[in-house]
Every structure is written in C-alpha cells, then in structure tokens.
PDB file of N, CA and C in Angstrom:
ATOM      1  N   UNK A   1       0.845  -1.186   0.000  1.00  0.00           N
ATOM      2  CA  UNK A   1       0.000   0.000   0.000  1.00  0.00           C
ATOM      3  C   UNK A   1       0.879   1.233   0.000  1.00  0.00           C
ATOM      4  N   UNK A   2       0.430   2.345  -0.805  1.00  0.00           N
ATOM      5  CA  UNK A   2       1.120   3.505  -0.699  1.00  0.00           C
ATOM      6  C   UNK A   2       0.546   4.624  -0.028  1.00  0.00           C
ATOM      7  N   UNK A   3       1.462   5.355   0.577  1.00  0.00           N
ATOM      8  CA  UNK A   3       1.099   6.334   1.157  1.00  0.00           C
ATOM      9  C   UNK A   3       1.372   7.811   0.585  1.00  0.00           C
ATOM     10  N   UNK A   4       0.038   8.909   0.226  1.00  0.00           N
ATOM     11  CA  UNK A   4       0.079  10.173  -0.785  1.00  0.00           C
ATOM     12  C   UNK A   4       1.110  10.929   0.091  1.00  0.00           C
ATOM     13  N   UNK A   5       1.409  11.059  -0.102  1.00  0.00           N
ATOM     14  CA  UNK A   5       2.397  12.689   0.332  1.00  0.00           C
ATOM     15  C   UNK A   5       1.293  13.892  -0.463  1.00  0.00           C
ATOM     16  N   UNK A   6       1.463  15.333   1.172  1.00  0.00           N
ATOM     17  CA  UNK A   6       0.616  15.972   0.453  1.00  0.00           C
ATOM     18  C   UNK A   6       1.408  16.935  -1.037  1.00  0.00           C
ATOM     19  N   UNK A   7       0.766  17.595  -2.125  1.00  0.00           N
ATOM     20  CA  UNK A   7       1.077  18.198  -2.936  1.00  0.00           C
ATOM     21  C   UNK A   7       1.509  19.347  -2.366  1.00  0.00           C
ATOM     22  N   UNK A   8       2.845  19.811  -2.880  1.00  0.00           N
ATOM     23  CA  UNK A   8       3.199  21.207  -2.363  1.00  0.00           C
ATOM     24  C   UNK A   8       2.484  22.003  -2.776  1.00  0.00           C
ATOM     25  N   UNK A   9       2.010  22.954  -1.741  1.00  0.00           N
ATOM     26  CA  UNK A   9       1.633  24.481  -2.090  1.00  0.00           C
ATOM     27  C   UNK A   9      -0.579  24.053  -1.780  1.00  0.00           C
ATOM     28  N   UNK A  10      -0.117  22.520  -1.630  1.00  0.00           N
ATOM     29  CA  UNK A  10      -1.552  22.638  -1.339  1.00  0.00           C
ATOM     30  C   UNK A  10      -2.475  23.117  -0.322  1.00  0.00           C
ATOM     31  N   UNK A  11      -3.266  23.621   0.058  1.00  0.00           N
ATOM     32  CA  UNK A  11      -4.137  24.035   1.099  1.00  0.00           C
ATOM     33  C   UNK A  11      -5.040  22.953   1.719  1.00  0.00           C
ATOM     34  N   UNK A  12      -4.235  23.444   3.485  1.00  0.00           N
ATOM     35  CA  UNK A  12      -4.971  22.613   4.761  1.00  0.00           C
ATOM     36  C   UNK A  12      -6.476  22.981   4.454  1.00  0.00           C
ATOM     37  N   UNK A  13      -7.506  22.008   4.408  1.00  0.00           N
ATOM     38  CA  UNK A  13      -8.759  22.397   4.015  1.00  0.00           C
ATOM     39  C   UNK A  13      -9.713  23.140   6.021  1.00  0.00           C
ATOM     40  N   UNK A  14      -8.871  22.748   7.036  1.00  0.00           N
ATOM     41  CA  UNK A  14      -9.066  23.285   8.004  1.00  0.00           C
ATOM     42  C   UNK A  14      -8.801  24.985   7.954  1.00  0.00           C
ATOM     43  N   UNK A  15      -7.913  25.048   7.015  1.00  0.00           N
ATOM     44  CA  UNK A  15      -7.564  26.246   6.854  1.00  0.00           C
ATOM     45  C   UNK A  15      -8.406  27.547   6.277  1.00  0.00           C
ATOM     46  N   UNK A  16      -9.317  27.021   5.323  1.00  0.00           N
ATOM     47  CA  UNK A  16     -10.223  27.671   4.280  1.00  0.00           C
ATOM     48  C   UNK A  16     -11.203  28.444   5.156  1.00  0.00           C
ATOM     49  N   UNK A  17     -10.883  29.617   5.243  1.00  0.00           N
ATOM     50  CA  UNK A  17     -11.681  30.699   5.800  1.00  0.00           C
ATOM     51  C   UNK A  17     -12.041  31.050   4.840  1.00  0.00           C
ATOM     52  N   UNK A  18     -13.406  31.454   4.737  1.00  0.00           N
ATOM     53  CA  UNK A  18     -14.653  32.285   4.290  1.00  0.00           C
ATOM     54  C   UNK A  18     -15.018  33.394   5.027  1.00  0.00           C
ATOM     55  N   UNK A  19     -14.957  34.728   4.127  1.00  0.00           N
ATOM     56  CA  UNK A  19     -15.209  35.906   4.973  1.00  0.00           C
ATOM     57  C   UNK A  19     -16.781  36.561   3.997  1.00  0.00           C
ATOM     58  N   UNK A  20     -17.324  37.255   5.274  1.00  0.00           N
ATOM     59  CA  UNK A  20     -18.556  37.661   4.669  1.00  0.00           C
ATOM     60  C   UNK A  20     -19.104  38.814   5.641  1.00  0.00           C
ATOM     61  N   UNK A  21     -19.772  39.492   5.670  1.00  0.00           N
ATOM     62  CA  UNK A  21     -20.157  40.841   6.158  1.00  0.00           C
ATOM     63  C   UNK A  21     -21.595  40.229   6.767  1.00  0.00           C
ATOM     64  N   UNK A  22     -22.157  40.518   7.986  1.00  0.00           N
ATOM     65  CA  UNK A  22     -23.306  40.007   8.336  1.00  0.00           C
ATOM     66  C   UNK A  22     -24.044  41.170   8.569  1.00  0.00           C
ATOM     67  N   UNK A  23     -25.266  41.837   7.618  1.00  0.00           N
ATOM     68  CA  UNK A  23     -25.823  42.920   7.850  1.00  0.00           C
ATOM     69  C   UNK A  23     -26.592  42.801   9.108  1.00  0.00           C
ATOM     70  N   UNK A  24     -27.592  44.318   9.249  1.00  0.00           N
ATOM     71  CA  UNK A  24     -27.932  44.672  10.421  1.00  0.00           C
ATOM     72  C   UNK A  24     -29.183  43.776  10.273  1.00  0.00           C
ATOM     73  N   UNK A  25     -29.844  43.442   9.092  1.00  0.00           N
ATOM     74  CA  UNK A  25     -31.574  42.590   9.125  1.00  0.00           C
ATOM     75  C   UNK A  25     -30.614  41.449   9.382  1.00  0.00           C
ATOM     76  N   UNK A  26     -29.473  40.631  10.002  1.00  0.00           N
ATOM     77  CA  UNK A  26     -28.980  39.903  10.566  1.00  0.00           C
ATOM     78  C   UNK A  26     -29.079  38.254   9.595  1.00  0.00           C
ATOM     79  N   UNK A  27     -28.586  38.962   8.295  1.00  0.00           N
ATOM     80  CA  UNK A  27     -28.079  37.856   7.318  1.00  0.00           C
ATOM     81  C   UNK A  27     -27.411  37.901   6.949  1.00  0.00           C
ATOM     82  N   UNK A  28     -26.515  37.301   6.278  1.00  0.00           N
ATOM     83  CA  UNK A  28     -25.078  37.688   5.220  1.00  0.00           C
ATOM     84  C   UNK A  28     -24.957  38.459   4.473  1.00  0.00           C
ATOM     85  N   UNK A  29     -24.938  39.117   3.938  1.00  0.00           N
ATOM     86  CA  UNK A  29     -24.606  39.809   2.878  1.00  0.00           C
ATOM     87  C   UNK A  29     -24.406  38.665   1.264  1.00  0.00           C
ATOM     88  N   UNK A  30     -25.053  39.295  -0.084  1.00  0.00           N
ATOM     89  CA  UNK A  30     -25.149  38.350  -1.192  1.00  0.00           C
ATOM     90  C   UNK A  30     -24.503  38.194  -2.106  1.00  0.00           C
ATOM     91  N   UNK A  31     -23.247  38.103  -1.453  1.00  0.00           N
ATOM     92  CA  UNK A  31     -22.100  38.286  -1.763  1.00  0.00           C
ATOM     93  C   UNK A  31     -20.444  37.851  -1.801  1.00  0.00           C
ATOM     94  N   UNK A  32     -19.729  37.079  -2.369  1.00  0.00           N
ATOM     95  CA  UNK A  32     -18.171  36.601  -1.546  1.00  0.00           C
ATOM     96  C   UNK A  32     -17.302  38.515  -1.589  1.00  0.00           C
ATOM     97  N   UNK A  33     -16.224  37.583  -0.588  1.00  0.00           N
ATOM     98  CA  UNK A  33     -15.138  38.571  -0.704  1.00  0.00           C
ATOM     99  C   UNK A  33     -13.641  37.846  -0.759  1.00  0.00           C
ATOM    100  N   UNK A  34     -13.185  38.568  -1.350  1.00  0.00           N
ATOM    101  CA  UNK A  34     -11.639  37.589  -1.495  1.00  0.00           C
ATOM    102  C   UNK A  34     -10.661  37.467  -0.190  1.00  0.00           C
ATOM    103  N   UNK A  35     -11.134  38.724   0.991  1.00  0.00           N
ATOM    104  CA  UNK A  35     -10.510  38.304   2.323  1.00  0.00           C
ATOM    105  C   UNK A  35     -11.142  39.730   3.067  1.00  0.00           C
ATOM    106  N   UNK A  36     -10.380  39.728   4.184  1.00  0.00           N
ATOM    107  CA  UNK A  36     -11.450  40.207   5.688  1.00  0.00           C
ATOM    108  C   UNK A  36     -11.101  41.998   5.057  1.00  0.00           C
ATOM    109  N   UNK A  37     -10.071  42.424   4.802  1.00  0.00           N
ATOM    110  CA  UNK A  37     -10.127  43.721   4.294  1.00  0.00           C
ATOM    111  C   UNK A  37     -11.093  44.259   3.110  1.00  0.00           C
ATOM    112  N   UNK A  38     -11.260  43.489   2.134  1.00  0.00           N
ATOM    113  CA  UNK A  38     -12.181  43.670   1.182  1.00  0.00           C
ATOM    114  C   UNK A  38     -14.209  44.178   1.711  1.00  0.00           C
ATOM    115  N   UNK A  39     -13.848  42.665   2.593  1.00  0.00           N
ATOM    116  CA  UNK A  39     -15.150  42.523   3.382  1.00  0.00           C
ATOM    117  C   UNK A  39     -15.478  43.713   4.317  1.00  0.00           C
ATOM    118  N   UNK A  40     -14.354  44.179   5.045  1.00  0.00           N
ATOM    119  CA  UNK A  40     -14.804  45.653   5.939  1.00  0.00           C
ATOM    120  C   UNK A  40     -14.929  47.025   4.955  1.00  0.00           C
ATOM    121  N   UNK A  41     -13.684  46.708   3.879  1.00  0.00           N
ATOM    122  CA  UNK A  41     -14.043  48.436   2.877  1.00  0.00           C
ATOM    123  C   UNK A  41     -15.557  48.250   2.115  1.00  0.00           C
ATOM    124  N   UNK A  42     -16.638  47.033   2.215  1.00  0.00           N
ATOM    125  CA  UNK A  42     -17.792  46.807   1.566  1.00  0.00           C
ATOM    126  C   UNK A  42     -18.957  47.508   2.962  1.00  0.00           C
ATOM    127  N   UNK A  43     -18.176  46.529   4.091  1.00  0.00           N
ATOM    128  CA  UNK A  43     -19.419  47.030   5.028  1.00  0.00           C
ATOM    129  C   UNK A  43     -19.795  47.999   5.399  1.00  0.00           C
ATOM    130  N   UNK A  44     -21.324  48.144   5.768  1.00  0.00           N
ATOM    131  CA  UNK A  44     -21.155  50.062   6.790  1.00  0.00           C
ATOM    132  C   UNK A  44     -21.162  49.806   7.730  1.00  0.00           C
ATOM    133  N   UNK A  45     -20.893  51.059   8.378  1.00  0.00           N
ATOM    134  CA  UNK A  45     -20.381  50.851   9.607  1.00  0.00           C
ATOM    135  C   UNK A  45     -21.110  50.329  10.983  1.00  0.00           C
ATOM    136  N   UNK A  46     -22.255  49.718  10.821  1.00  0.00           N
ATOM    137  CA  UNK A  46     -23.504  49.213  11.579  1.00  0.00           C
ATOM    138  C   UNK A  46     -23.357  47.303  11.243  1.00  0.00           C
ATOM    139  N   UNK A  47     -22.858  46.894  10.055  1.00  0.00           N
ATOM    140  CA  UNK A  47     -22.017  45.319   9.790  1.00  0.00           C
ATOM    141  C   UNK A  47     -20.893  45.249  10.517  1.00  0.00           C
ATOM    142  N   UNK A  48     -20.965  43.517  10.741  1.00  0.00           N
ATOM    143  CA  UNK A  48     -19.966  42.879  11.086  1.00  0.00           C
ATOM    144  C   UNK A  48     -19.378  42.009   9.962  1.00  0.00           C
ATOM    145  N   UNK A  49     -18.058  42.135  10.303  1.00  0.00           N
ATOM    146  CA  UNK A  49     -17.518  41.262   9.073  1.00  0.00           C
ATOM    147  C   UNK A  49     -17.327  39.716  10.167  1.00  0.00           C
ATOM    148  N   UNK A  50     -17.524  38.870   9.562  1.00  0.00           N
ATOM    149  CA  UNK A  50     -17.393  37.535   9.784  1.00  0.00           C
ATOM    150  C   UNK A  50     -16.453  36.671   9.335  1.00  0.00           C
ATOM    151  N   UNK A  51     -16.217  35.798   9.933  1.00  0.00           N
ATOM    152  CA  UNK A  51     -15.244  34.730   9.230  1.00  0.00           C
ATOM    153  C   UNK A  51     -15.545  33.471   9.782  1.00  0.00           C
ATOM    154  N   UNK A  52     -15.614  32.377   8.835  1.00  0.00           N
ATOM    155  CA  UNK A  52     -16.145  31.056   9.425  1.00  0.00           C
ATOM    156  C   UNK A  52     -14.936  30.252   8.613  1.00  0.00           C
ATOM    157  N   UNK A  53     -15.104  28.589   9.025  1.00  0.00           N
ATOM    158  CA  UNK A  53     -14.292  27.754   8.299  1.00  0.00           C
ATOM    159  C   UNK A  53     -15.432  26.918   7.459  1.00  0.00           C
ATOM    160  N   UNK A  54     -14.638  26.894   5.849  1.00  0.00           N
ATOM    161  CA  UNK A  54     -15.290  26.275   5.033  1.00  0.00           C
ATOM    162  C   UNK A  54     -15.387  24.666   5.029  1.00  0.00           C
ATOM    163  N   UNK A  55     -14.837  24.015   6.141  1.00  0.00           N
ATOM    164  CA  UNK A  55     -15.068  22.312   6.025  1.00  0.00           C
ATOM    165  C   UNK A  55     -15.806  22.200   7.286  1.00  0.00           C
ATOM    166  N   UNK A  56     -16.130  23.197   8.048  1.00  0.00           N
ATOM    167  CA  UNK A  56     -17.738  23.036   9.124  1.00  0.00           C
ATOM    168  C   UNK A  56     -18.496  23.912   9.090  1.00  0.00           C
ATOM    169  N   UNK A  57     -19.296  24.218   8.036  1.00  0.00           N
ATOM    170  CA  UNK A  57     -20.579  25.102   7.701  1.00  0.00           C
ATOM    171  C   UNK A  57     -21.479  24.417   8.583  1.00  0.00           C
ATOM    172  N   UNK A  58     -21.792  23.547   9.374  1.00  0.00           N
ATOM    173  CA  UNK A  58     -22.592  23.342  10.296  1.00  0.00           C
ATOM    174  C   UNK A  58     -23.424  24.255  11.368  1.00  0.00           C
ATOM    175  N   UNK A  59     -24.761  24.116  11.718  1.00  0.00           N
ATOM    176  CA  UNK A  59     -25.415  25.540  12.576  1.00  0.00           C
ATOM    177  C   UNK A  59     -25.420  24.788  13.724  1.00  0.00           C
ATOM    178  N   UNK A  60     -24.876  23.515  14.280  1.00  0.00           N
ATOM    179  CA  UNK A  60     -24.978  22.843  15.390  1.00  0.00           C
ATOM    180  C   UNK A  60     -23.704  23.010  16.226  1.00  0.00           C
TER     181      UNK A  60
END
C-alpha cells in the first residue's frame, strides 16, 4: 500500500476561511469577498464582518 504525500503548495482544508459581512436585518450579505479587508471596505459601519471555516458550515 502507498502512502500520498501531500502536494506542495496545497491548502490545509481546516484552513479555508470564508469571509462575509453580516448585515444589520442579521443575514449575510449576497455576496463573496476575497478576504477580511475587502469585506470591511464593503461594510457600513452598523455590519460585522465575519469569518467562518469552510469544512464546518454546520449551525450545530
């Protein structure tokens, strides 16, 4: 049996943050952002910017 070695340069999937702005009617915003600075120069100043991990989207 062989064992993979990971691919260089690949990404820890624990790693995969998702950023998103959570408006004030207290939903996401309909929208991606490419990272947490993008996400705050979008929000006003009454949003929170958020960040979750993309391999536990779970609400439990």
């Amino acid at each position: 049996m062989t064992t993979q070695q990971p691919t260089p340069g690949s990404t820890d999937p624990r790693e995969q943050i998702a950023v998103g702005v959570l408006m004030t009617n207290g939903r996401l915003a309909p929208r991606a952002f490419r990272d947490r600075a993008e996400a705050e120069a979008w929000a006003q100043p009454d949003e929170q910017v958020v960040e979750w991990n993309l391999v536990c989207e779970c609400d439990r």
